[in-house]
C-alpha atoms as a PDB file:
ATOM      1  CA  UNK A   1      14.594 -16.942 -11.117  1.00  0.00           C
ATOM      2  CA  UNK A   2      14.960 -17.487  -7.361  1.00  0.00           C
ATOM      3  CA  UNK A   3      12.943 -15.228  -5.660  1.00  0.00           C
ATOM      4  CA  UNK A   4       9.650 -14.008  -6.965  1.00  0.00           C
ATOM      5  CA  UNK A   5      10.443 -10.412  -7.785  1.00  0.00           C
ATOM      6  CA  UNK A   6       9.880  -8.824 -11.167  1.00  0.00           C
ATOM      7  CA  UNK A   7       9.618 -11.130 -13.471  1.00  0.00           C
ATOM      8  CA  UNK A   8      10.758 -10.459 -16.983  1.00  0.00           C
ATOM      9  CA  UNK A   9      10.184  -6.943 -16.919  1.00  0.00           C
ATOM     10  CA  UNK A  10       8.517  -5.192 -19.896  1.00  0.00           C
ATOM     11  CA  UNK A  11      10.745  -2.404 -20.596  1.00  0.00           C
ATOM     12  CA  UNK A  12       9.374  -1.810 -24.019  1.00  0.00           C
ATOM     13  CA  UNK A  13       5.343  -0.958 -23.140  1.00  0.00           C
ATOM     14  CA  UNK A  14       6.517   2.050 -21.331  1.00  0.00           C
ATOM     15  CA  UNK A  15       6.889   3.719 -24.903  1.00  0.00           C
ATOM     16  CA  UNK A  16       2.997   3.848 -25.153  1.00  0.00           C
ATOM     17  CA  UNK A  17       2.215   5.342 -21.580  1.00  0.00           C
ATOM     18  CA  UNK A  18       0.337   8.169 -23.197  1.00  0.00           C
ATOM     19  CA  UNK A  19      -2.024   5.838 -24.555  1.00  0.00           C
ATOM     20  CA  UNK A  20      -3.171   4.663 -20.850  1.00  0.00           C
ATOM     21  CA  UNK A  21      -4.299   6.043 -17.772  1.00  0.00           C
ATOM     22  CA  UNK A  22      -1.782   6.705 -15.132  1.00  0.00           C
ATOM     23  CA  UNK A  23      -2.244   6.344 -11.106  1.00  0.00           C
ATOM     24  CA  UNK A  24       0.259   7.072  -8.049  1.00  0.00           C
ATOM     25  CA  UNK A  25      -0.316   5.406  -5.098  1.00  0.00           C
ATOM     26  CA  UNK A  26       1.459   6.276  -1.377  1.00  0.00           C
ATOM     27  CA  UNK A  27       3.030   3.286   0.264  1.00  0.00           C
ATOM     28  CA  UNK A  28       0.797   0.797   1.857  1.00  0.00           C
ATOM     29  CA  UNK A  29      -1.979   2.109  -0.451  1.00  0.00           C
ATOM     30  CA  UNK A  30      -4.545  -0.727  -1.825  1.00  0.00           C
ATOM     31  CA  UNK A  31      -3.794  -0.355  -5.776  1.00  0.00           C
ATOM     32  CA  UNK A  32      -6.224  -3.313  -6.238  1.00  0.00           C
ATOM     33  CA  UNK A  33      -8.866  -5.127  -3.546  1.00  0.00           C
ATOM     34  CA  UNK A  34     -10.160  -8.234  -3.759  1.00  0.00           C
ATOM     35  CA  UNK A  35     -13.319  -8.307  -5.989  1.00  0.00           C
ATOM     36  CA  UNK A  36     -12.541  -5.911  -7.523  1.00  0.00           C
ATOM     37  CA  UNK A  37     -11.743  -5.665 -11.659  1.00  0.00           C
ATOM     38  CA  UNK A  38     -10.360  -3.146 -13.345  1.00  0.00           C
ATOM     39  CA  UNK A  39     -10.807  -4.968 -16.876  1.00  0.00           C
ATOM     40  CA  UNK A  40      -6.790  -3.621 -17.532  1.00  0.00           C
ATOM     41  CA  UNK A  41      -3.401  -4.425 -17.809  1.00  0.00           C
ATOM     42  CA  UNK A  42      -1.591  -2.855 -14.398  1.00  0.00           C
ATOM     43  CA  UNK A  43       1.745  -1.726 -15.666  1.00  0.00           C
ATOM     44  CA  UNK A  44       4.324  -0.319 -12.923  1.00  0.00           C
ATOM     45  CA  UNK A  45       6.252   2.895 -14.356  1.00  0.00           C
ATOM     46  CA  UNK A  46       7.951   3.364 -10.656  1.00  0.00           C
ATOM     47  CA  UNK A  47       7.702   1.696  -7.243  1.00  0.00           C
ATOM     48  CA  UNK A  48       7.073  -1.521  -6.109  1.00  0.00           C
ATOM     49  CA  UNK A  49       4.036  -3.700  -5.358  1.00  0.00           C
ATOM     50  CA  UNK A  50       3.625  -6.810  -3.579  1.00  0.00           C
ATOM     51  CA  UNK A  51       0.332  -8.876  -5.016  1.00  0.00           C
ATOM     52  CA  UNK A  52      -1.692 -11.313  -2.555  1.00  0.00           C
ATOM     53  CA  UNK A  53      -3.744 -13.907  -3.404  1.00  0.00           C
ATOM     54  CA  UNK A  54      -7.078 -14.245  -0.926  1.00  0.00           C
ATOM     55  CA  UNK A  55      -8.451 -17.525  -0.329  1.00  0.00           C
ATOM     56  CA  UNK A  56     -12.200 -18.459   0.588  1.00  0.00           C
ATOM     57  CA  UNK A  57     -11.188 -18.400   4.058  1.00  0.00           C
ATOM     58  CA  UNK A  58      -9.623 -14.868   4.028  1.00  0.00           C
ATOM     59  CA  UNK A  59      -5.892 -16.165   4.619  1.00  0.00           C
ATOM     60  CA  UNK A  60      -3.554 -14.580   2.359  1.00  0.00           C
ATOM     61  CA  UNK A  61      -0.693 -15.851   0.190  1.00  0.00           C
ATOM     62  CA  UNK A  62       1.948 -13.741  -1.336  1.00  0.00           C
ATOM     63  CA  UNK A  63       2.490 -14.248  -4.579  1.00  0.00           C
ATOM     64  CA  UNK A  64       5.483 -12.408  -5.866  1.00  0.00           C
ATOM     65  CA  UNK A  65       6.697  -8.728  -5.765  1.00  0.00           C
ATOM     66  CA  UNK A  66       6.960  -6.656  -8.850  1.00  0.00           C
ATOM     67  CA  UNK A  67       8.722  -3.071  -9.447  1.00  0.00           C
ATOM     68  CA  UNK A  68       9.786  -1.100 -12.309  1.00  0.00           C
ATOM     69  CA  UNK A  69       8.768  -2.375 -15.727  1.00  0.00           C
ATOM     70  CA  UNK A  70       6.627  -5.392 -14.258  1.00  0.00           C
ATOM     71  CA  UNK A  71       2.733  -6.198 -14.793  1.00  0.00           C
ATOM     72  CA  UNK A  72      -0.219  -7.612 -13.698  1.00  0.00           C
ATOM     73  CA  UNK A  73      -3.113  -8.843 -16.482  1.00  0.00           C
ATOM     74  CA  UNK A  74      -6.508  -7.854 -15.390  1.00  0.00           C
ATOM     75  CA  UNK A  75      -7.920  -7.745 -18.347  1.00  0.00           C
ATOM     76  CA  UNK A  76     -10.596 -10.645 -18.616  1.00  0.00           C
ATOM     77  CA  UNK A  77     -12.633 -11.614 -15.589  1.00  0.00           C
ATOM     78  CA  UNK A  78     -11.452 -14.610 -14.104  1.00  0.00           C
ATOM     79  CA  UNK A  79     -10.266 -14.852 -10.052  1.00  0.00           C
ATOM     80  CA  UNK A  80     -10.448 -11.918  -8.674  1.00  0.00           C
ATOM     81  CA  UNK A  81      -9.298 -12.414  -5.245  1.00  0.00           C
ATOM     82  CA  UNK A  82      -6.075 -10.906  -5.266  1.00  0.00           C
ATOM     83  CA  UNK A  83      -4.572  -8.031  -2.897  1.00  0.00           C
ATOM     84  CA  UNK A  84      -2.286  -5.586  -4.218  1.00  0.00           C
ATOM     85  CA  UNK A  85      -0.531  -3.262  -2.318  1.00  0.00           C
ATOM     86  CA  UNK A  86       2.249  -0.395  -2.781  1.00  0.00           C
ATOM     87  CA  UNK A  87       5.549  -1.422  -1.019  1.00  0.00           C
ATOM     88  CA  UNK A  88       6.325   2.165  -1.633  1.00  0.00           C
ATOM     89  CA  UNK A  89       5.158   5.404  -3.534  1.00  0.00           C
ATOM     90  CA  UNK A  90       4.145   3.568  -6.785  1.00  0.00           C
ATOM     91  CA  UNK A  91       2.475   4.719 -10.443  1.00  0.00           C
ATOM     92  CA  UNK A  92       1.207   2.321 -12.555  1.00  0.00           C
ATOM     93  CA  UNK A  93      -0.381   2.805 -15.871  1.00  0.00           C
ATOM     94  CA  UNK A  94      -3.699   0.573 -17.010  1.00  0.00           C
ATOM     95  CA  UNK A  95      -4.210  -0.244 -20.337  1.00  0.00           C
ATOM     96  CA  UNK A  96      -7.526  -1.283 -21.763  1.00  0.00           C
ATOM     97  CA  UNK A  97      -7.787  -4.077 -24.342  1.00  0.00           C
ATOM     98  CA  UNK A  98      -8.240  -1.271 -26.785  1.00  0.00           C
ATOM     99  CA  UNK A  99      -5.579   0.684 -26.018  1.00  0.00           C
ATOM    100  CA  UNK A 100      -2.950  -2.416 -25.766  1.00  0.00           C
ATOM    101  CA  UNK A 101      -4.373  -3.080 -29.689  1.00  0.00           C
ATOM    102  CA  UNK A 102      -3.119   0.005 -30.879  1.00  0.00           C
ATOM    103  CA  UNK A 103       0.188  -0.892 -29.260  1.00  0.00           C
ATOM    104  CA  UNK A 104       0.141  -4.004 -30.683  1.00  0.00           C
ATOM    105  CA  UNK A 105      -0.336  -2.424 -34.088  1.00  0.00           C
ATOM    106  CA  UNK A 106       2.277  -0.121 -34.299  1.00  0.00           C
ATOM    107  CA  UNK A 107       4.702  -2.826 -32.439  1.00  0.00           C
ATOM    108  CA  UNK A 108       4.175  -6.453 -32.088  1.00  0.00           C
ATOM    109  CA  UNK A 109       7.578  -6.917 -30.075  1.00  0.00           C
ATOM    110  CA  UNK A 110       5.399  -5.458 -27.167  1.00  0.00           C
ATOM    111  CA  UNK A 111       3.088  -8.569 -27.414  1.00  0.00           C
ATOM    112  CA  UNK A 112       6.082 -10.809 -27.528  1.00  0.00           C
ATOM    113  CA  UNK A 113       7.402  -9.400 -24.545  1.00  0.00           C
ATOM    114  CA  UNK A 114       3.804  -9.559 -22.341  1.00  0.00           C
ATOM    115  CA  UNK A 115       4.080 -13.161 -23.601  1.00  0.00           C
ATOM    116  CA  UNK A 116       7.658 -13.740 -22.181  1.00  0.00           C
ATOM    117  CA  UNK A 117       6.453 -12.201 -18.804  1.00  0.00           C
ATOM    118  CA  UNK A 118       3.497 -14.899 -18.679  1.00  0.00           C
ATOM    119  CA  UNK A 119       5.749 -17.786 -19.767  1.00  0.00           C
ATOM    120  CA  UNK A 120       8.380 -16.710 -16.998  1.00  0.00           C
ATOM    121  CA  UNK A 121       5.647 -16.543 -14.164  1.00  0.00           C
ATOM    122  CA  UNK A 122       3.990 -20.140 -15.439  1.00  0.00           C
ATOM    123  CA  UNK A 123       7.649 -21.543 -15.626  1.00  0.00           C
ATOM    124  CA  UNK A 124       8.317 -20.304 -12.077  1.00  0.00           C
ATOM    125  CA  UNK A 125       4.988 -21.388 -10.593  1.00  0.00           C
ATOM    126  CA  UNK A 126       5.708 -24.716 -12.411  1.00  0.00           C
ATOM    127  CA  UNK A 127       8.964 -25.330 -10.259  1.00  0.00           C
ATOM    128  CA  UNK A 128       7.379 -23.860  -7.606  1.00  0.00           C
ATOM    129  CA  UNK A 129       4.656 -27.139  -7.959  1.00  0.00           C
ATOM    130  CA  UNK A 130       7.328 -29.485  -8.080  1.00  0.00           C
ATOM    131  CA  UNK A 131       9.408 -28.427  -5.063  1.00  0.00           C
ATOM    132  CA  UNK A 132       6.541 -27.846  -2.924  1.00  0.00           C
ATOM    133  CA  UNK A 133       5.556 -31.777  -3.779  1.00  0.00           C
ATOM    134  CA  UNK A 134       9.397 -33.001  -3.960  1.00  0.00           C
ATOM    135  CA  UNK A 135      10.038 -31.719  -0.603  1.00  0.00           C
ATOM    136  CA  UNK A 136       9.458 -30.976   2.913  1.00  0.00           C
ATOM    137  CA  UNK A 137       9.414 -27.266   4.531  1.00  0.00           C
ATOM    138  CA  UNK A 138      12.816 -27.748   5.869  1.00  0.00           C
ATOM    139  CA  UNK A 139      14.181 -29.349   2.569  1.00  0.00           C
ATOM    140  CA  UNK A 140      12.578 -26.185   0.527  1.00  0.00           C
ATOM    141  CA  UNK A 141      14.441 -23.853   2.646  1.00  0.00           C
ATOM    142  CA  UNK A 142      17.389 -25.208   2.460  1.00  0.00           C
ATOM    143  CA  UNK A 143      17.270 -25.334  -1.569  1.00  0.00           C
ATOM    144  CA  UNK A 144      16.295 -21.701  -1.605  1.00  0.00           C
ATOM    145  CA  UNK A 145      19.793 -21.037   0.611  1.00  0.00           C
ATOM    146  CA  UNK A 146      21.709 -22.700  -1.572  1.00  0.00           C
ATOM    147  CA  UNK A 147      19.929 -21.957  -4.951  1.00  0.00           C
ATOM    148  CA  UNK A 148      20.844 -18.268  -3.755  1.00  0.00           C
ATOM    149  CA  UNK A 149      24.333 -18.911  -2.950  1.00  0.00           C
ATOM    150  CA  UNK A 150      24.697 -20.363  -6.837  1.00  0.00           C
ATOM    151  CA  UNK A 151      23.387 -17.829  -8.277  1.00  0.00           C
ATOM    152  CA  UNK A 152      24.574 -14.693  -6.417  1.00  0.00           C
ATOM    153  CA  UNK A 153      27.190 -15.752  -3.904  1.00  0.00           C
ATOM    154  CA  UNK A 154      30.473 -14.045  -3.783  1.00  0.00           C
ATOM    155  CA  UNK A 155      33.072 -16.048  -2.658  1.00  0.00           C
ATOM    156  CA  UNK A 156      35.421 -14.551   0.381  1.00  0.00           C
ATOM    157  CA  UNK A 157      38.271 -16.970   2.037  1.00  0.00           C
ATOM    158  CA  UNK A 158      36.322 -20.290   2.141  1.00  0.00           C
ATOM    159  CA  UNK A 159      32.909 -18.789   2.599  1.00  0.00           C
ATOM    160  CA  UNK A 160      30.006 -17.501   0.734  1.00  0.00           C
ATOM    161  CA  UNK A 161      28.588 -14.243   0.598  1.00  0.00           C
ATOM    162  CA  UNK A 162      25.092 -13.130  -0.243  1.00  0.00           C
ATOM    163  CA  UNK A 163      24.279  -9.338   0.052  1.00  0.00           C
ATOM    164  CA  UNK A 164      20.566  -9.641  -0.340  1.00  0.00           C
ATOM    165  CA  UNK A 165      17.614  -8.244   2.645  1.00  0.00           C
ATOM    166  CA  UNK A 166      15.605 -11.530   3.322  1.00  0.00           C
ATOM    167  CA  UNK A 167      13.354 -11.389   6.004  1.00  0.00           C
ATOM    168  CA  UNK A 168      12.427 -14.813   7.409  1.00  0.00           C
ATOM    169  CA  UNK A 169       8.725 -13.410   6.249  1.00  0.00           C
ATOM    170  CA  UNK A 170       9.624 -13.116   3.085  1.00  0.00           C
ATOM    171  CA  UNK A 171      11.943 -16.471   3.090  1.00  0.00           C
ATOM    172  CA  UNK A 172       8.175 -18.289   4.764  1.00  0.00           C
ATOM    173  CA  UNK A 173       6.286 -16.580   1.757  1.00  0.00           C
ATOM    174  CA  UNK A 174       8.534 -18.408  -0.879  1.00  0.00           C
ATOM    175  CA  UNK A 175       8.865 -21.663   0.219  1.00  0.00           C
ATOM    176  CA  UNK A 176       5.168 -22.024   1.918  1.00  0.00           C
ATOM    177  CA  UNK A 177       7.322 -23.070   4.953  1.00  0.00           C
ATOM    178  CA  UNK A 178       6.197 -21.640   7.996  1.00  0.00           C
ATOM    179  CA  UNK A 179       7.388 -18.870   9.864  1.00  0.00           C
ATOM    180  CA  UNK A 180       8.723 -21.334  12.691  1.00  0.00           C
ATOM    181  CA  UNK A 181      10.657 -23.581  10.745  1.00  0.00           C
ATOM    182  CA  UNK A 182      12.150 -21.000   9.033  1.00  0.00           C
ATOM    183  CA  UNK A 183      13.506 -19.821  11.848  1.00  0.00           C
ATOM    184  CA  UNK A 184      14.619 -23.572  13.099  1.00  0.00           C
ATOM    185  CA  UNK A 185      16.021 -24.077   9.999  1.00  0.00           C
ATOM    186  CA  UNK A 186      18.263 -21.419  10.025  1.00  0.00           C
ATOM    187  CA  UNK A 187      19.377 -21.574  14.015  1.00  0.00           C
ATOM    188  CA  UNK A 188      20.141 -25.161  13.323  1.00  0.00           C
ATOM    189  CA  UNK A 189      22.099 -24.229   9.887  1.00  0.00           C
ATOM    190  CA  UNK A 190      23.978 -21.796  12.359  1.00  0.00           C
ATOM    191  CA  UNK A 191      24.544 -24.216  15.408  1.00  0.00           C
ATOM    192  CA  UNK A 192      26.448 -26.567  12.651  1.00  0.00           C
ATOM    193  CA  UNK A 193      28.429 -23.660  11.202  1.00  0.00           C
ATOM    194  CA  UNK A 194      26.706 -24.019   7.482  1.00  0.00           C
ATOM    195  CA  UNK A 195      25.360 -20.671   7.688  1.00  0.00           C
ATOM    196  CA  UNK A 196      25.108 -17.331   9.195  1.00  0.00           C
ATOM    197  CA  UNK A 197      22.462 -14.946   8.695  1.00  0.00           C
ATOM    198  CA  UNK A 198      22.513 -11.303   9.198  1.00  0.00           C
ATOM    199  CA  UNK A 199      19.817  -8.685   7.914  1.00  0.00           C
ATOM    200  CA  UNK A 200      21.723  -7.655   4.676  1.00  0.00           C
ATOM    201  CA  UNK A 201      23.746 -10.447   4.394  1.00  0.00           C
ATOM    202  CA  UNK A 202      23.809 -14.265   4.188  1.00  0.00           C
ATOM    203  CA  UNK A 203      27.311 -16.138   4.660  1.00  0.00           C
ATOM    204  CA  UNK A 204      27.611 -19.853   3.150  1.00  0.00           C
ATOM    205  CA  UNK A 205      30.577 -21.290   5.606  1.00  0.00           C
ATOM    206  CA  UNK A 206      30.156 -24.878   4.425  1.00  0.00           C
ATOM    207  CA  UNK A 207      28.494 -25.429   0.865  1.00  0.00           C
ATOM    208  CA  UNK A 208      29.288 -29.034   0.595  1.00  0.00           C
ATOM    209  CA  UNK A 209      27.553 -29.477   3.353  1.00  0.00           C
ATOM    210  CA  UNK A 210      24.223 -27.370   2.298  1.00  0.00           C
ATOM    211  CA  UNK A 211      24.495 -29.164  -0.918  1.00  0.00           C
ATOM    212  CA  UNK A 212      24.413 -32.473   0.766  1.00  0.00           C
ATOM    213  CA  UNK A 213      20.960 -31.384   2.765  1.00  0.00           C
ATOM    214  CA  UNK A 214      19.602 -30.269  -0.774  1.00  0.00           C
ATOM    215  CA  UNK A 215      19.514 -33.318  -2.380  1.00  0.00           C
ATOM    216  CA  UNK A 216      17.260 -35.248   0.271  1.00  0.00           C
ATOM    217  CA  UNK A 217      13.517 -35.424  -0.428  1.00  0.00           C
ATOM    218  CA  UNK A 218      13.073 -36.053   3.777  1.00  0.00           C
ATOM    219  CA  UNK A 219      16.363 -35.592   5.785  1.00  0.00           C
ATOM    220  CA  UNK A 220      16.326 -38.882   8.240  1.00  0.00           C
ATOM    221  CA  UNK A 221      19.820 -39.989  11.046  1.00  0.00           C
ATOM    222  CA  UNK A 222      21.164 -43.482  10.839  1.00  0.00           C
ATOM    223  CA  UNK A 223      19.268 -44.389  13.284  1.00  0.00           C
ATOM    224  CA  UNK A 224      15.834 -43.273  11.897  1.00  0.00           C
ATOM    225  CA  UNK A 225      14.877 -40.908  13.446  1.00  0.00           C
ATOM    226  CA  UNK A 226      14.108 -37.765  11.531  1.00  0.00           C
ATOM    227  CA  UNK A 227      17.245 -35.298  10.908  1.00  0.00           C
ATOM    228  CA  UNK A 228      14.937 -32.544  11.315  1.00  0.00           C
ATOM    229  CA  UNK A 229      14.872 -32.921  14.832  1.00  0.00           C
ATOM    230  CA  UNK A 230      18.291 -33.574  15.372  1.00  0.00           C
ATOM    231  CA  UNK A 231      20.252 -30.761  12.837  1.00  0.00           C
ATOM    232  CA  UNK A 232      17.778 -27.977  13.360  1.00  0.00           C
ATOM    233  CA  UNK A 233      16.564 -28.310  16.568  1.00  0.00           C
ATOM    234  CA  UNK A 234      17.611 -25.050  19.003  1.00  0.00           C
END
């Protein structure tokens, strides 16, 4: 999993809907504020949310997105500071612990499958961790470009093509890069002809070359002084 969005999806629990209590939100709707818990597990039946987490200081940092099939466990009190909103018209069903007994009753391959979601957002977070340590802002960014390109480029000619919308927002909230060097990163990518970035679309013209600037922990010139200024300065 590259980018945070719906992770292992839990296609089976939407057998049991009746059991819960279903909501629709509008887009840009609050379907949970920070504070507040609902003591249940949010399940999305349609739509998409984006989930926030606050921080003593009020900053916010995204988290992941998750759509159809996805969930959210706030079933036990523990931090409580997270921000949900509806990226679009949404419903979501809640389940109680009670409730998500009786489904666990009648079919323990649900509980399997909540499990599986967990394990695939811990697993993520975990790499997350490690790259965030491992690497600078401008290293993390360009792993993310080229983890993408492995994993859903199509090749054309001698390039790479990505169809995927990836707003340098969104490419910030991943890597913890900010917004700035985002955008340096990519201009200077561009200026060297290693990639071109349009609003649907990313094109990989020189993958040896991105996989080079992947495998540096701090990208530094010959001469010492730091590659960062020199490759993706504008």
């Amino acid at each position: 999993m590259i980018i945070p969005d719906s992770l292992y999806p839990v296609e089976r629990l939407y057998k049991y809907i009746e059991l819960g209590t279903i909501k629709t939100f509008k887009k840009g709707s609050a379907v949970l504020i920070p504070g507040e818990e609902p003591k249940a597990l949010i399940y999305i039946l349609s739509g998409r949310i984006k989930v926030n987490l606050v921080v003593d200081d009020g900053r916010e940092r995204f988290i992941y997105t998750a759509g159809k099939y996805n969930m959210m466990g706030r079933l036990f009190e523990a931090y409580n500071q997270y921000y949900i909103v509806a990226l679009e018209k949404t419903e979501i069903c809640y389940f109680t612990k009670q409730q998500l007994e009786q489904i666990f009753q009648k079919d323990q391959e649900v509980f399997f499958d909540i499990i599986k979601n967990y394990h695939a957002k811990i697993s993520y977070y975990m790499r997350q961790m490690a790259e965030m340590d491992l690497y600078n802002p401008t290293i993390r960014v360009v792993r993310l470009l080229y983890k993408l390109c492995m994993t859903k480029g199509v090749a054309i000619g001698d390039s790479f093509e990505i169809q995927i919308d990836l707003s340098l927002k969104r490419i910030s909230e991943i890597t913890g890069a900010h917004y700035v060097t985002v955008s340096k990163v990519l201009g200077g990518l561009k200026k060297k002809n290693i990639i071109e970035k349009n609003k649907n679309t990313i094109i990989i013209h020189d993958l040896k070359g991105l996989k080079r600037l992947t495998q540096e922990t701090h990208i530094f010139s010959n001469q010492g002084r730091s590659l960062d200024n020199d490759l993706f300065s504008l």
